[in-house]
Structure formats: structure tokens, C-alpha cells
PDB file of N, CA and C in Angstrom:
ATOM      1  N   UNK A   1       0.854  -1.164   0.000  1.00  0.00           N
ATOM      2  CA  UNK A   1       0.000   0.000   0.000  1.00  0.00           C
ATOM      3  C   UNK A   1       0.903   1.231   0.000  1.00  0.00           C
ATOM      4  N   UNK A   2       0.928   1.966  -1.180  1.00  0.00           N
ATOM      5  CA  UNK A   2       1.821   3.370  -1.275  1.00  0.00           C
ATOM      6  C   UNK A   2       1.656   4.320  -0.193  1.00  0.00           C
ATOM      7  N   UNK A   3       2.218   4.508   0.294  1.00  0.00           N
ATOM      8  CA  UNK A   3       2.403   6.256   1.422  1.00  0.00           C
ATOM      9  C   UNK A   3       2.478   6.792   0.526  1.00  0.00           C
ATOM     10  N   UNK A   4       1.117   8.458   0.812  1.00  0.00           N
ATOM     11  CA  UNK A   4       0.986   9.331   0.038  1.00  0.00           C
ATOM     12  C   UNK A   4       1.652  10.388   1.043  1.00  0.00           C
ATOM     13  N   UNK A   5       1.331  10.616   2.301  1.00  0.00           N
ATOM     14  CA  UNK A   5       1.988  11.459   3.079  1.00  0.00           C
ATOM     15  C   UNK A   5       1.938  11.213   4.488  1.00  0.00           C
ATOM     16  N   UNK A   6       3.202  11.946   5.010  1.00  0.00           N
ATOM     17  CA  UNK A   6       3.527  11.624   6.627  1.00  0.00           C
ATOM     18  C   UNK A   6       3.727  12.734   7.191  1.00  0.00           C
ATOM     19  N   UNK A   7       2.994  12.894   8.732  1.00  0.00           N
ATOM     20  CA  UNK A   7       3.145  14.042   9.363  1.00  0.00           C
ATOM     21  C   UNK A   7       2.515  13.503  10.719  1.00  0.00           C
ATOM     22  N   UNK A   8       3.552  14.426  11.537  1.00  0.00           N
ATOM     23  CA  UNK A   8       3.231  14.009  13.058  1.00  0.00           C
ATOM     24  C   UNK A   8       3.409  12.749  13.310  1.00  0.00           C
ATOM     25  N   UNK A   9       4.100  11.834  12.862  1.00  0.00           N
ATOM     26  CA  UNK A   9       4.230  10.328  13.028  1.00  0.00           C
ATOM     27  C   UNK A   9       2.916   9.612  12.444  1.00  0.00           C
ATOM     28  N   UNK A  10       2.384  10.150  11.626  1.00  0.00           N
ATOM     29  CA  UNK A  10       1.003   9.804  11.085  1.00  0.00           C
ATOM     30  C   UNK A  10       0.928   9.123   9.990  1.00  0.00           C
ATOM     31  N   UNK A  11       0.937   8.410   9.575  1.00  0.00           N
ATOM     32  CA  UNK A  11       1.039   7.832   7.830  1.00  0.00           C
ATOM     33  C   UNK A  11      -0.620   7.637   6.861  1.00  0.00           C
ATOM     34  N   UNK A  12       0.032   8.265   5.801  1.00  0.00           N
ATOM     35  CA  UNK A  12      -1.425   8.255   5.009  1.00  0.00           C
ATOM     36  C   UNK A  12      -0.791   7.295   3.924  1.00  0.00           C
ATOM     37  N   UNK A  13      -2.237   6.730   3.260  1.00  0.00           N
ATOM     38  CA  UNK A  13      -2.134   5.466   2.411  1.00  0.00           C
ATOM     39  C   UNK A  13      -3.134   5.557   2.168  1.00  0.00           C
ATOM     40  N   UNK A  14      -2.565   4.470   1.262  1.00  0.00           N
ATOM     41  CA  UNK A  14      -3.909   4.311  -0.296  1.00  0.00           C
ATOM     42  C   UNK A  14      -3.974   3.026  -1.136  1.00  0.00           C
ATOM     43  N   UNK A  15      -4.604   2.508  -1.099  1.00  0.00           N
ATOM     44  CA  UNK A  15      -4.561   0.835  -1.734  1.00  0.00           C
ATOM     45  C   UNK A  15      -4.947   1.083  -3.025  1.00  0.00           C
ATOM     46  N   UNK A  16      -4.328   0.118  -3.912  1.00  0.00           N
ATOM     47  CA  UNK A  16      -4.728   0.372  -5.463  1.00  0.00           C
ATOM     48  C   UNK A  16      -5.982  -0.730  -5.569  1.00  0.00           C
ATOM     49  N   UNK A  17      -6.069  -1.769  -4.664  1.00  0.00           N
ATOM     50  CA  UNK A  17      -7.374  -2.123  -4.910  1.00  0.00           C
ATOM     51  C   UNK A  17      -8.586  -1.953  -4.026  1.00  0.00           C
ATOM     52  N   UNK A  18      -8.834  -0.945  -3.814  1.00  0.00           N
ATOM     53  CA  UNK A  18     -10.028  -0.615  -2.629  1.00  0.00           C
ATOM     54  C   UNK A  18     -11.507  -0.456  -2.855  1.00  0.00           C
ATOM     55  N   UNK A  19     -12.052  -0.623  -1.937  1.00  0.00           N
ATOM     56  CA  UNK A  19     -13.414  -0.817  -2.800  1.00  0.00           C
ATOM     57  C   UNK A  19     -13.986   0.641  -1.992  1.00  0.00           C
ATOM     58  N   UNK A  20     -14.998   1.042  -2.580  1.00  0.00           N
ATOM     59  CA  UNK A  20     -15.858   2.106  -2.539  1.00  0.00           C
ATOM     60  C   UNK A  20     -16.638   2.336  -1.061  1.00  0.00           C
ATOM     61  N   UNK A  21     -16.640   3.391  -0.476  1.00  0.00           N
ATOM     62  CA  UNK A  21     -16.538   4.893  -0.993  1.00  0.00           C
ATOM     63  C   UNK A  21     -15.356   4.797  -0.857  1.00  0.00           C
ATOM     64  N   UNK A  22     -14.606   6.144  -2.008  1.00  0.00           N
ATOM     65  CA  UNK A  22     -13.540   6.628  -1.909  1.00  0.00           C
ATOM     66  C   UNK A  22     -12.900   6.900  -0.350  1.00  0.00           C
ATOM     67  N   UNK A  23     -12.016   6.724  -0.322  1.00  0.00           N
ATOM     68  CA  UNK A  23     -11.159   6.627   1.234  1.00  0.00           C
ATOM     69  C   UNK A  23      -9.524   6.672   1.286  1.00  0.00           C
ATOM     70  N   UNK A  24      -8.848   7.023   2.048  1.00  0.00           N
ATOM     71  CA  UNK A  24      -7.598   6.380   2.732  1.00  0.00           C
ATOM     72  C   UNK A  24      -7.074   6.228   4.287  1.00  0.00           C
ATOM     73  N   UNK A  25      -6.242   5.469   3.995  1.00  0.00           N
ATOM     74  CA  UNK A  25      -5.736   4.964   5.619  1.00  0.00           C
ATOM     75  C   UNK A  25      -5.199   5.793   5.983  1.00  0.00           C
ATOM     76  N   UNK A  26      -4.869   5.711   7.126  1.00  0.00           N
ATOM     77  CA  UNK A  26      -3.744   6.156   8.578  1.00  0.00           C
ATOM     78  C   UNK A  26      -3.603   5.521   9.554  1.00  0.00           C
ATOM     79  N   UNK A  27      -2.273   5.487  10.048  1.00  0.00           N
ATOM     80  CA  UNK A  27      -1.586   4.690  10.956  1.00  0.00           C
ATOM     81  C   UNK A  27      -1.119   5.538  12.225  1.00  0.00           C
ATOM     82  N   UNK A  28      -1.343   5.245  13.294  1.00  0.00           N
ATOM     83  CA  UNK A  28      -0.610   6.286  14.109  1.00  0.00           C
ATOM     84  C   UNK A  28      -0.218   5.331  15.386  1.00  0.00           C
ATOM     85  N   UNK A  29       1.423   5.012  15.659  1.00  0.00           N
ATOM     86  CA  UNK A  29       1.483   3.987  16.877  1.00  0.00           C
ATOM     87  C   UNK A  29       0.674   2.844  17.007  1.00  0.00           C
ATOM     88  N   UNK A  30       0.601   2.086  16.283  1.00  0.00           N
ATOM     89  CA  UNK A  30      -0.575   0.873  15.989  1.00  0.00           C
ATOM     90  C   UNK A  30      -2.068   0.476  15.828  1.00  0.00           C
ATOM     91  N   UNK A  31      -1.941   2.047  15.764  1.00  0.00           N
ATOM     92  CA  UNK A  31      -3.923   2.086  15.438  1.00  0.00           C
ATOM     93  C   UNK A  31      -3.716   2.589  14.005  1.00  0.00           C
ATOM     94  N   UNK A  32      -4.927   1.798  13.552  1.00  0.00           N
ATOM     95  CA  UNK A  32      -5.410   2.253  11.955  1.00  0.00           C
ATOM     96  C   UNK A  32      -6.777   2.768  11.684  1.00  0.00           C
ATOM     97  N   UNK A  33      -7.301   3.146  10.800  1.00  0.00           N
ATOM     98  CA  UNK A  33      -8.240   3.524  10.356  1.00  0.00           C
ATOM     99  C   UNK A  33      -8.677   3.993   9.069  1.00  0.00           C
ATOM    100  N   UNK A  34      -9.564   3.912   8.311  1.00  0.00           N
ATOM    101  CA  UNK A  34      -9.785   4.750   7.162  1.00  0.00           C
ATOM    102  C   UNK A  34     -10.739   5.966   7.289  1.00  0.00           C
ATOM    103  N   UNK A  35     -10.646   7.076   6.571  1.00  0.00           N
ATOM    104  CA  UNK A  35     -11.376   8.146   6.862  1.00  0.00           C
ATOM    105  C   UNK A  35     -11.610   8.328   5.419  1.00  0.00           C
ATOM    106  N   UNK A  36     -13.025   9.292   4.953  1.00  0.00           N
ATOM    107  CA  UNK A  36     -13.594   9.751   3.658  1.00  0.00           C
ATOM    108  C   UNK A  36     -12.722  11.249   3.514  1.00  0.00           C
ATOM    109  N   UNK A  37     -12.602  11.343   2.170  1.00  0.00           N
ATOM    110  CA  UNK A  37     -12.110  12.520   1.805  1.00  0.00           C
ATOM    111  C   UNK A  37     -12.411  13.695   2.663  1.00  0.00           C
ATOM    112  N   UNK A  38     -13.738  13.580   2.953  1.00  0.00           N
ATOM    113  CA  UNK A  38     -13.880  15.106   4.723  1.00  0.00           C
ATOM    114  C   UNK A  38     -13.575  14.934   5.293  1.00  0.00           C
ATOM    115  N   UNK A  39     -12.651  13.931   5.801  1.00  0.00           N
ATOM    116  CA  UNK A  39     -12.161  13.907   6.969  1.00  0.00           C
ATOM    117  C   UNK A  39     -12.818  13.426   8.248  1.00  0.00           C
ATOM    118  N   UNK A  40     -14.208  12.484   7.347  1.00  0.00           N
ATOM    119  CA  UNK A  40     -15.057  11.536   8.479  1.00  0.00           C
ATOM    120  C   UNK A  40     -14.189  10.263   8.820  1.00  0.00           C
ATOM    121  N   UNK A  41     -14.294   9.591  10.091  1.00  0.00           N
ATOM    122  CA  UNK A  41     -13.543   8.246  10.054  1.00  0.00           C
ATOM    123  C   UNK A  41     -14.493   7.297   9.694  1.00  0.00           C
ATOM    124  N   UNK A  42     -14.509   6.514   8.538  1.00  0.00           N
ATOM    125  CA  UNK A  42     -14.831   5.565   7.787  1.00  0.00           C
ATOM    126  C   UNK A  42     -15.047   4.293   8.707  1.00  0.00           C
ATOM    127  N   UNK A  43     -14.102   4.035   9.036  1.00  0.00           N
ATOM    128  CA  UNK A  43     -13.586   2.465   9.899  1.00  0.00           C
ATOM    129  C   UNK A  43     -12.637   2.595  10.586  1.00  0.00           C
ATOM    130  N   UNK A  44     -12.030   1.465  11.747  1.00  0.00           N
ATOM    131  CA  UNK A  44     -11.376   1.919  12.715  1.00  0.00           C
ATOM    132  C   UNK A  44     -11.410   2.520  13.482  1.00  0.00           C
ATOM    133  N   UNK A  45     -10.349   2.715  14.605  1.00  0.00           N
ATOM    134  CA  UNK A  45      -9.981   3.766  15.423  1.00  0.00           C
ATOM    135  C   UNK A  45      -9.205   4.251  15.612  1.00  0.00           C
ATOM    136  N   UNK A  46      -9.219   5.482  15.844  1.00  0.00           N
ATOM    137  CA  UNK A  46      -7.720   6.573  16.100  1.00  0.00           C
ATOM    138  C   UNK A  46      -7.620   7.534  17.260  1.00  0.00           C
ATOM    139  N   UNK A  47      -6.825   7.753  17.148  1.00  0.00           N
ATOM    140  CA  UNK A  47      -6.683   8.937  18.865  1.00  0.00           C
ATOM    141  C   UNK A  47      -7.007   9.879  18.661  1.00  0.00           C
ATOM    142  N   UNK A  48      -7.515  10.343  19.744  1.00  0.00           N
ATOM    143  CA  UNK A  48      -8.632  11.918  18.901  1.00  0.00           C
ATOM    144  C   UNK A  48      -7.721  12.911  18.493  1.00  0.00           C
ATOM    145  N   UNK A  49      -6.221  13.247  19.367  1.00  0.00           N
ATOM    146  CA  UNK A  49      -5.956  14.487  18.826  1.00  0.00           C
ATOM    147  C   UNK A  49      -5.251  14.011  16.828  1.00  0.00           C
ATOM    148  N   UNK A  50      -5.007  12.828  17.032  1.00  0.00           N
ATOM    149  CA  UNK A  50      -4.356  12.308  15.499  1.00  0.00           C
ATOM    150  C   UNK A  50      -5.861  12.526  14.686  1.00  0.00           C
ATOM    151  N   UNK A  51      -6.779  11.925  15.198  1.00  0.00           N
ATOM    152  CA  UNK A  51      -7.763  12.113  14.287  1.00  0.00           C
ATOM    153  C   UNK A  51      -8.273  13.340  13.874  1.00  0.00           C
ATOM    154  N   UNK A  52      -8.457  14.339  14.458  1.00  0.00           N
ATOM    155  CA  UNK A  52      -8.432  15.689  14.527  1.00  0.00           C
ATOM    156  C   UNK A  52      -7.864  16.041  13.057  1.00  0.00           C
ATOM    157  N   UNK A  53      -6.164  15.771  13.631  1.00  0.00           N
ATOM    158  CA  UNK A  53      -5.166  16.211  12.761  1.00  0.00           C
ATOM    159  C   UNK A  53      -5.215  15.398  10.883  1.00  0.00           C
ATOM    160  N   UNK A  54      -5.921  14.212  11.175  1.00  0.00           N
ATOM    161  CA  UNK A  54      -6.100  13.631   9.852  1.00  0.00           C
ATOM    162  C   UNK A  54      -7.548  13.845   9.223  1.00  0.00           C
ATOM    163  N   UNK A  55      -8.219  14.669  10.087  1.00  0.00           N
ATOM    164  CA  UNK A  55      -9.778  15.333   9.331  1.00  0.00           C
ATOM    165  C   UNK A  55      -9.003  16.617   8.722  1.00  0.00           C
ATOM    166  N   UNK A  56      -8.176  17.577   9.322  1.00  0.00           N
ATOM    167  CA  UNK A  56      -7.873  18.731   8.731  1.00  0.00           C
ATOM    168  C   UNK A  56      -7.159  18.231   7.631  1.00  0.00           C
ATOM    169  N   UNK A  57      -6.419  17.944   7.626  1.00  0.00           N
ATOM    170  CA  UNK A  57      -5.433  17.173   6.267  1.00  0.00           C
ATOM    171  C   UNK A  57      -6.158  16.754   4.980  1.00  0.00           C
ATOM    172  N   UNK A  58      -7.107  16.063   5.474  1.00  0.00           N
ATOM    173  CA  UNK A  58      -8.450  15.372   4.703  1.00  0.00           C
ATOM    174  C   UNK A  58      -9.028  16.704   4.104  1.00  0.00           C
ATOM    175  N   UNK A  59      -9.559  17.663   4.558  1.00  0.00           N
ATOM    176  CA  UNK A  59     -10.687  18.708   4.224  1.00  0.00           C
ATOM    177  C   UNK A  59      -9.679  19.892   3.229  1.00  0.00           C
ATOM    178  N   UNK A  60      -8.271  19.615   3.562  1.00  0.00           N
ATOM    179  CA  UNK A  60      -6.967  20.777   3.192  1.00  0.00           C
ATOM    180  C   UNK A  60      -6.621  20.002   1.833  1.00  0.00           C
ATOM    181  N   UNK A  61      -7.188  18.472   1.863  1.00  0.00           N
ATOM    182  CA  UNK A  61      -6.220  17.831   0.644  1.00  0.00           C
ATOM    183  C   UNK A  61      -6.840  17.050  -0.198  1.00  0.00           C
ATOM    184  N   UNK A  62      -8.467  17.255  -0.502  1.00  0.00           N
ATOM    185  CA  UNK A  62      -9.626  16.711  -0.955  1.00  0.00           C
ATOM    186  C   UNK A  62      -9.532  15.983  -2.433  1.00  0.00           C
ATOM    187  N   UNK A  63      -9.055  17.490  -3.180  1.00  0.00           N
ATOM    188  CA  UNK A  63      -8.839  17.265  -4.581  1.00  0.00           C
ATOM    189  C   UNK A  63      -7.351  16.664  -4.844  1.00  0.00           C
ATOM    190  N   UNK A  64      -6.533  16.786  -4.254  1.00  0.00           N
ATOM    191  CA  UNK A  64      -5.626  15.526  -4.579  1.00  0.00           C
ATOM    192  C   UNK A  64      -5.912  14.001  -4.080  1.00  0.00           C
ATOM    193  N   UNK A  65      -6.532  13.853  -3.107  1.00  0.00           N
ATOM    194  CA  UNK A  65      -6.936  12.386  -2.685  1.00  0.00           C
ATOM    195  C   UNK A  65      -7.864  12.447  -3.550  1.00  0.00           C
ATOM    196  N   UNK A  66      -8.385  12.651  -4.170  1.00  0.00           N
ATOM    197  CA  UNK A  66      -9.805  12.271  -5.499  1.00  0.00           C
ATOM    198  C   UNK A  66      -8.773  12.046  -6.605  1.00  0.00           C
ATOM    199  N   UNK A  67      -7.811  12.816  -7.153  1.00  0.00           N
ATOM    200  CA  UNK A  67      -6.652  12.205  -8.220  1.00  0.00           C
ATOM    201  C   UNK A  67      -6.066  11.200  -7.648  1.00  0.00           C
ATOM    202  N   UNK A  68      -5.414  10.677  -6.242  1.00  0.00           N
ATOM    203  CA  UNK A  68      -4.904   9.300  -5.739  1.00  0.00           C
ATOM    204  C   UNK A  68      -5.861   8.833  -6.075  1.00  0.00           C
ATOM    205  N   UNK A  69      -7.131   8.424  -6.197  1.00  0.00           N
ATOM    206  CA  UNK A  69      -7.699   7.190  -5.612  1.00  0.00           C
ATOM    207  C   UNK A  69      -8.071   7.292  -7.421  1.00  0.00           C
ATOM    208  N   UNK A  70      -8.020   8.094  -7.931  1.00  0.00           N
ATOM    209  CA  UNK A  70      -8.194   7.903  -9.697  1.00  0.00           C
ATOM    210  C   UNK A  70      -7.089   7.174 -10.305  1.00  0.00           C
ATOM    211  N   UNK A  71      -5.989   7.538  -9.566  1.00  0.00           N
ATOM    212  CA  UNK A  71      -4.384   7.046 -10.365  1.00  0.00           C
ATOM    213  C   UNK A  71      -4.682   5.137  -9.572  1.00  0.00           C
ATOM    214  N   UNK A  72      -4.982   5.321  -8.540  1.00  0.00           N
ATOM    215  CA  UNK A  72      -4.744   3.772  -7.786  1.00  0.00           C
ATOM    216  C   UNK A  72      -5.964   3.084  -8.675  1.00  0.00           C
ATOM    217  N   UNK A  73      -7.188   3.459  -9.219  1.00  0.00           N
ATOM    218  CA  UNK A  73      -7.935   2.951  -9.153  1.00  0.00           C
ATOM    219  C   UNK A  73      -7.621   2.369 -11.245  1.00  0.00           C
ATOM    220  N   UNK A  74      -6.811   3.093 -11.340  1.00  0.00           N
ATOM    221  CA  UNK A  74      -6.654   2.508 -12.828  1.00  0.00           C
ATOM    222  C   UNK A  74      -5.028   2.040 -12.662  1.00  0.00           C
ATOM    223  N   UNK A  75      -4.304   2.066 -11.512  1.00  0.00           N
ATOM    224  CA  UNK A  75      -3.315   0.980 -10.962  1.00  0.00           C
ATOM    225  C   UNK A  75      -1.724   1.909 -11.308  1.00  0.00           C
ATOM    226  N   UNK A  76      -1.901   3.244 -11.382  1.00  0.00           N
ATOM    227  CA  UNK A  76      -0.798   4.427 -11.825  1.00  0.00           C
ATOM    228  C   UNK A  76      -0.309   4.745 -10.806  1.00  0.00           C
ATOM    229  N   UNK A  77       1.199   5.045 -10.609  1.00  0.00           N
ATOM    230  CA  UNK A  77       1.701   5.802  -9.445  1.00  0.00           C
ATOM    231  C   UNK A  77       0.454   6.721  -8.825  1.00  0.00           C
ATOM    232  N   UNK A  78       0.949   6.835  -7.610  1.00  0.00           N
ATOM    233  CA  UNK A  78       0.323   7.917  -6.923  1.00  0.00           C
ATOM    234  C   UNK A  78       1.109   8.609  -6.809  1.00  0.00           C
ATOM    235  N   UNK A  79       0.886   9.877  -6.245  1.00  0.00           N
ATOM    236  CA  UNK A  79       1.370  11.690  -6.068  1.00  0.00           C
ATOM    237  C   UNK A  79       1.752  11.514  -4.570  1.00  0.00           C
ATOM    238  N   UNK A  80       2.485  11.891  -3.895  1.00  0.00           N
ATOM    239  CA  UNK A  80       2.856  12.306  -2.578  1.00  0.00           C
ATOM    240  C   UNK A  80       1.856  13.416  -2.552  1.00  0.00           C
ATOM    241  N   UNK A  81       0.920  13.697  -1.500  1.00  0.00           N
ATOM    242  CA  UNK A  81       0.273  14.947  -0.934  1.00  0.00           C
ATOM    243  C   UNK A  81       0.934  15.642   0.009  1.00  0.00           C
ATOM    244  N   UNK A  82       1.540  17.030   0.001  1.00  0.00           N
ATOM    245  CA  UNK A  82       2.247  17.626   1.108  1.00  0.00           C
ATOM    246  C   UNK A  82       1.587  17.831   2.449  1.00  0.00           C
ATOM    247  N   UNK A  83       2.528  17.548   3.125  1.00  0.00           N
ATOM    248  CA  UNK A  83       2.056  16.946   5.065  1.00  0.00           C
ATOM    249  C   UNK A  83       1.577  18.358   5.558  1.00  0.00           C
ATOM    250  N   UNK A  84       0.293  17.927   6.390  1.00  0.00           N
ATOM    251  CA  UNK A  84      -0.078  19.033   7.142  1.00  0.00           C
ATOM    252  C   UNK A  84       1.070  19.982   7.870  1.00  0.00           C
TER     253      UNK A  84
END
């Protein structure tokens, strides 16, 4: 699963085969989760102030996670998104 971006010890990701709704991961100290492009948490759990920090990221970085999940979804590099 490609890392698109890292911040705060936070890791964002993106699977090239994922199924719908559009989404990506984060990792923070052994918790995971997926969250929707607003920055809702999808699945999982995360620590509130990380989660916080991966809704703003989410809402700051919308239209490039809609081009990741276009490039993954026809199996193309992905873009690094710059870290909160």
C-alpha cells in the first residue's frame, strides 16, 4: 500500500485495490483507520488528537486524494500529498 503522506508520526495510504466509498488509511502507533475525503472516520480507530489532525489534512487535501484514488484505481503511481 503506497504512502501518500507523513506528518506528526502519522502515515497516510492508499490501496490500489479498494473498494468504494472513496477513502484512505492512517496509521498512528498501531492504530489504523480509514477516513472519507472530509475527513469523516470511515472504519477503525484513532486517537482523537491524530484524528483531529487527519480530518484537517483530509478537508486541506480533498482534490488531490480524489486524483490518488483515480491514479490507484486505474493501478498508476500515486502523487505524494504535502504533510499538514
Amino acid at each position: 500500500m503506497p504512502t501518500i503522506s507523513l506528518f506528526y508520526g502519522i502515515t497516510i495510504m492508499m490501496y490500489y485495490r479498494d473498494h468504494t466509498p472513496p477513502h484512505f488509511h492512517a496509521r498512528y502507533q498501531g492504530e489504523e483507520a480509514s477516513f472519507t475525503f472530509d475527513g469523516e472516520l470511515h472504519e477503525g480507530s484513532f486517537p482523537p488528537k491524530q484524528r483531529k489532525l487527519v480530518a484537517a489534512w483530509a478537508v486541506l487535501n480533498a482534490e488531490s486524494l480524489a486524483v490518488d484514488w483515480e491514479l490507484a484505481r486505474e493501478k498508476k503511481d500515486l502523487v505524494a500529498i504535502k504533510p499538514l
